[in-house]
N, C-alpha and C. Protein backbone atom coordinates (compact mmCIF):
# COMPACT_ATOMS: atom_id res chain seq x y z
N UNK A 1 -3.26 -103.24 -5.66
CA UNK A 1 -3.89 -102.09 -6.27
C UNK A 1 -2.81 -101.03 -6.50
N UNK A 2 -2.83 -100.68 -7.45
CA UNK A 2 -1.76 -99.47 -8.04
C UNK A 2 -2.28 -98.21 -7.64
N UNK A 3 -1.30 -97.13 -7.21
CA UNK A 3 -1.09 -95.79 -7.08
C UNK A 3 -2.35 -94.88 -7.81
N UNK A 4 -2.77 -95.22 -9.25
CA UNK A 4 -3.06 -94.28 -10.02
C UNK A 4 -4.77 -95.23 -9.82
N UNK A 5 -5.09 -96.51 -9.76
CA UNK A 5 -6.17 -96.65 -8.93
C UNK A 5 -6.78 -96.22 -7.71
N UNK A 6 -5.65 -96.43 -6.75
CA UNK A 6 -6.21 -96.07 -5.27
C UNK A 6 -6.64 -94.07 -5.33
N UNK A 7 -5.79 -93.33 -6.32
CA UNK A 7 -6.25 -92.06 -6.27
C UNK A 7 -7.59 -91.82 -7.38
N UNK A 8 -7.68 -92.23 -8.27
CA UNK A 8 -8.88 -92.71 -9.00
C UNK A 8 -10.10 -92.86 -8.04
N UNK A 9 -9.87 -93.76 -6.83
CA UNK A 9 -11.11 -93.94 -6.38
C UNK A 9 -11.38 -92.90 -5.48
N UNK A 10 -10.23 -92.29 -4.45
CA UNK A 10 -10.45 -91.01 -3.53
C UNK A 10 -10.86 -90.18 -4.05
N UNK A 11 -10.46 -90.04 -5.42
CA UNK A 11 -11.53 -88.65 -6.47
C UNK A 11 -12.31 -88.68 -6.24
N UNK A 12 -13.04 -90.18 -6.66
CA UNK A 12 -14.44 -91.01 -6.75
C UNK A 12 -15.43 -90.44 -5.61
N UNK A 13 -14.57 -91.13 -4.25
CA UNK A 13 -15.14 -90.90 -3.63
C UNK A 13 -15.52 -89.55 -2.76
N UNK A 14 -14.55 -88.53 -3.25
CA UNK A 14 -14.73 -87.50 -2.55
C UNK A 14 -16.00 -86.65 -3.48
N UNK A 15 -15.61 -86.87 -4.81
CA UNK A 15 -16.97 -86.41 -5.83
C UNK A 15 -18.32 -86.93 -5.47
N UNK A 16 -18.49 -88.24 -4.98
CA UNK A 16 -19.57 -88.81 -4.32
C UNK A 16 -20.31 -87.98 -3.25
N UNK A 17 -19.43 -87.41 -2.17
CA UNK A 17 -19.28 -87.14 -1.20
C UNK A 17 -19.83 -85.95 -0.96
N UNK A 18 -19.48 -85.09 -1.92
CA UNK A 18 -19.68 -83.69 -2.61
C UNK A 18 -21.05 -83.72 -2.73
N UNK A 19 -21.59 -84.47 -4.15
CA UNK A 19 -22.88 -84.63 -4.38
C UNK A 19 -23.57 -84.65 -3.25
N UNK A 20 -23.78 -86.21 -2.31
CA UNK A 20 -24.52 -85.78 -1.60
C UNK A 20 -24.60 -84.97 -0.66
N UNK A 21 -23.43 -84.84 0.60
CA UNK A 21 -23.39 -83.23 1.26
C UNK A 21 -23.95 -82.10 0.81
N UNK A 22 -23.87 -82.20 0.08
CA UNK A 22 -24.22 -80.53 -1.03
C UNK A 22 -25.78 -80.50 -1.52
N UNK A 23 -26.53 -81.85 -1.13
CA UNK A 23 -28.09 -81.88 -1.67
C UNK A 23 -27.82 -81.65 -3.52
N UNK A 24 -26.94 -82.29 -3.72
CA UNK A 24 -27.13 -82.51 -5.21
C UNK A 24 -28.07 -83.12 -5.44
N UNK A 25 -27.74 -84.62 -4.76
CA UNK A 25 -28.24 -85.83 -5.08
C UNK A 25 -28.78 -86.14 -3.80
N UNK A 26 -30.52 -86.99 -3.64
CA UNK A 26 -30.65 -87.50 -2.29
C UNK A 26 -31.74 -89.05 -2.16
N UNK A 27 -31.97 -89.16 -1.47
CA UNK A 27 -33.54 -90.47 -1.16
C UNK A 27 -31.86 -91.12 -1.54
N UNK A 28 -32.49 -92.48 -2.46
CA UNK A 28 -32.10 -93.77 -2.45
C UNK A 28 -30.61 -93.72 -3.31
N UNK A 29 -30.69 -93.17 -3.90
CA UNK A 29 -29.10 -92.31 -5.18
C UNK A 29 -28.01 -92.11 -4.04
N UNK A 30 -28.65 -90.94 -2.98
CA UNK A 30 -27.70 -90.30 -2.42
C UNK A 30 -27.30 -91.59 -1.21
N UNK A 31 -27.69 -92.50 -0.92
CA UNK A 31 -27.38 -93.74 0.14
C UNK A 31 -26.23 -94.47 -0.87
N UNK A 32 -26.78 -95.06 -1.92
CA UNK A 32 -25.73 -95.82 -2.76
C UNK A 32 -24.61 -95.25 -3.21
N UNK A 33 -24.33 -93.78 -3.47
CA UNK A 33 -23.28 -92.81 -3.48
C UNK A 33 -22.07 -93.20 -2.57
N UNK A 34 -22.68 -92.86 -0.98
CA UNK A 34 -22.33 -92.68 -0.04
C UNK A 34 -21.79 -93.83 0.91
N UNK A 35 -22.80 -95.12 0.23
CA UNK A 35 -21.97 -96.69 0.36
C UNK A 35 -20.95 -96.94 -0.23
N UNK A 36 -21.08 -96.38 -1.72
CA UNK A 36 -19.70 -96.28 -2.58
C UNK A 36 -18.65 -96.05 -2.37
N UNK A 37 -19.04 -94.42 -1.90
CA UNK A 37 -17.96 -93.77 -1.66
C UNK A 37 -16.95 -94.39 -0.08
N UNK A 38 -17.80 -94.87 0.49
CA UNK A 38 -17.26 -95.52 1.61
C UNK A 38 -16.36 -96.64 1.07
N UNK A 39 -17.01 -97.61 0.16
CA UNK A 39 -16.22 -98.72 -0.51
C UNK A 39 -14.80 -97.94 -0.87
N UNK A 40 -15.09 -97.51 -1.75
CA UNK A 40 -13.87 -96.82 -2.09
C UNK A 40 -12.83 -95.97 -1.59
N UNK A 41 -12.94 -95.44 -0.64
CA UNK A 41 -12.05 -94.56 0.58
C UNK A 41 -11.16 -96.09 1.60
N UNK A 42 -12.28 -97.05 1.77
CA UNK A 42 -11.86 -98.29 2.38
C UNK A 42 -10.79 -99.13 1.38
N UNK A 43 -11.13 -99.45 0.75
CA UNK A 43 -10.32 -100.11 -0.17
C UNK A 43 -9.02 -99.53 -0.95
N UNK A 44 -8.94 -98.13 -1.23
CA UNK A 44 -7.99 -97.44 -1.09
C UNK A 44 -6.97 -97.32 0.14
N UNK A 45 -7.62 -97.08 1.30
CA UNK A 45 -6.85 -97.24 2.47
C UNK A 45 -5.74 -98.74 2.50
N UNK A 46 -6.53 -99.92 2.14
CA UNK A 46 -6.03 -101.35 2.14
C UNK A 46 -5.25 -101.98 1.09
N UNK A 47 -5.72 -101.01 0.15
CA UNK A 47 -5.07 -101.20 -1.09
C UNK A 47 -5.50 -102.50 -1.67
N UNK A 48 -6.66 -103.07 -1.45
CA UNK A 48 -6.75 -104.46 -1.76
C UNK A 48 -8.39 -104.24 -2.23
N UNK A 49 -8.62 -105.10 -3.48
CA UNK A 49 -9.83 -105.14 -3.76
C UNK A 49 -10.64 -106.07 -3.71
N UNK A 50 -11.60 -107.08 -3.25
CA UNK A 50 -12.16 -108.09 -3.46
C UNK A 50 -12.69 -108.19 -4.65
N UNK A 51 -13.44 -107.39 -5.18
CA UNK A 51 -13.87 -107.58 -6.97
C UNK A 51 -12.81 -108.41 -7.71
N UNK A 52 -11.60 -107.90 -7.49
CA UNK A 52 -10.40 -107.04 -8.63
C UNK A 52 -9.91 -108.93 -8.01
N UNK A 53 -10.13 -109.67 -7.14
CA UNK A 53 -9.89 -110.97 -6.89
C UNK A 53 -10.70 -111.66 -7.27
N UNK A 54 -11.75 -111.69 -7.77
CA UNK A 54 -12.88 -112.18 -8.23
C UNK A 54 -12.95 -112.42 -10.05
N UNK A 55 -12.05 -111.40 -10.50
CA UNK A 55 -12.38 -111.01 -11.69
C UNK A 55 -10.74 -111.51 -12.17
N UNK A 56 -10.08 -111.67 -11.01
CA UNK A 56 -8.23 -111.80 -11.92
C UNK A 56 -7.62 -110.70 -12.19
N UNK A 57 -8.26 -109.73 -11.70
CA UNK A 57 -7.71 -108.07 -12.24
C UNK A 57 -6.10 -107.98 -10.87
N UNK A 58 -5.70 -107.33 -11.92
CA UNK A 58 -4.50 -106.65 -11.15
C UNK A 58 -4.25 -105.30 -11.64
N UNK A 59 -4.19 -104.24 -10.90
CA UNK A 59 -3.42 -102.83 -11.15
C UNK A 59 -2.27 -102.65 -10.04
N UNK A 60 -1.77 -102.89 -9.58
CA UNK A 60 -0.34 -103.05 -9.14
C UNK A 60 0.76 -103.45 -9.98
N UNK A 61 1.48 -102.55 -10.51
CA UNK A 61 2.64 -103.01 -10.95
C UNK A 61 3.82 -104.14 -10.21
N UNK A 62 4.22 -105.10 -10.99
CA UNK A 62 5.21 -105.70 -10.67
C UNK A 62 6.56 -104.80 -10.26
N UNK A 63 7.33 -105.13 -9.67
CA UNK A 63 8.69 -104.98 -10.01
C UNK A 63 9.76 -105.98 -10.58
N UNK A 64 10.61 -105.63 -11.32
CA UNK A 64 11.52 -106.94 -12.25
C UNK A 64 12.72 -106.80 -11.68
């Protein structure tokens, strides 16, 4: 997972995060947010995606 993904998703997830803390968003919205946002803080941390293996995706640059 590349640099400009893994901060992509901490946005993600901190905007998630926001919403619901803040009673933007709540009931069943604000749970799936907040699973998200967990996905994404996790997977950032690891830098590794299971989807992104599933699908053949790569955002990590090589080096040559």
């Amino acid at each position: 997972m590349g640099n400009a993904d893994r901060l992509i998703r901490l946005v993600l997830a901190a905007v998630f995060a926001i919403l619901y803390f803040g009673d933007f968003v709540g009931g069943a919205m604000g749970v799936v947010l907040i699973v998200l946002a967990a996905i994404f803080t996790l997977t950032s941390f690891v830098s590794f995606c299971p989807l992104y293996t599933l699908i053949g995706m790569n955002t990590c640059p090589t080096k040559k």
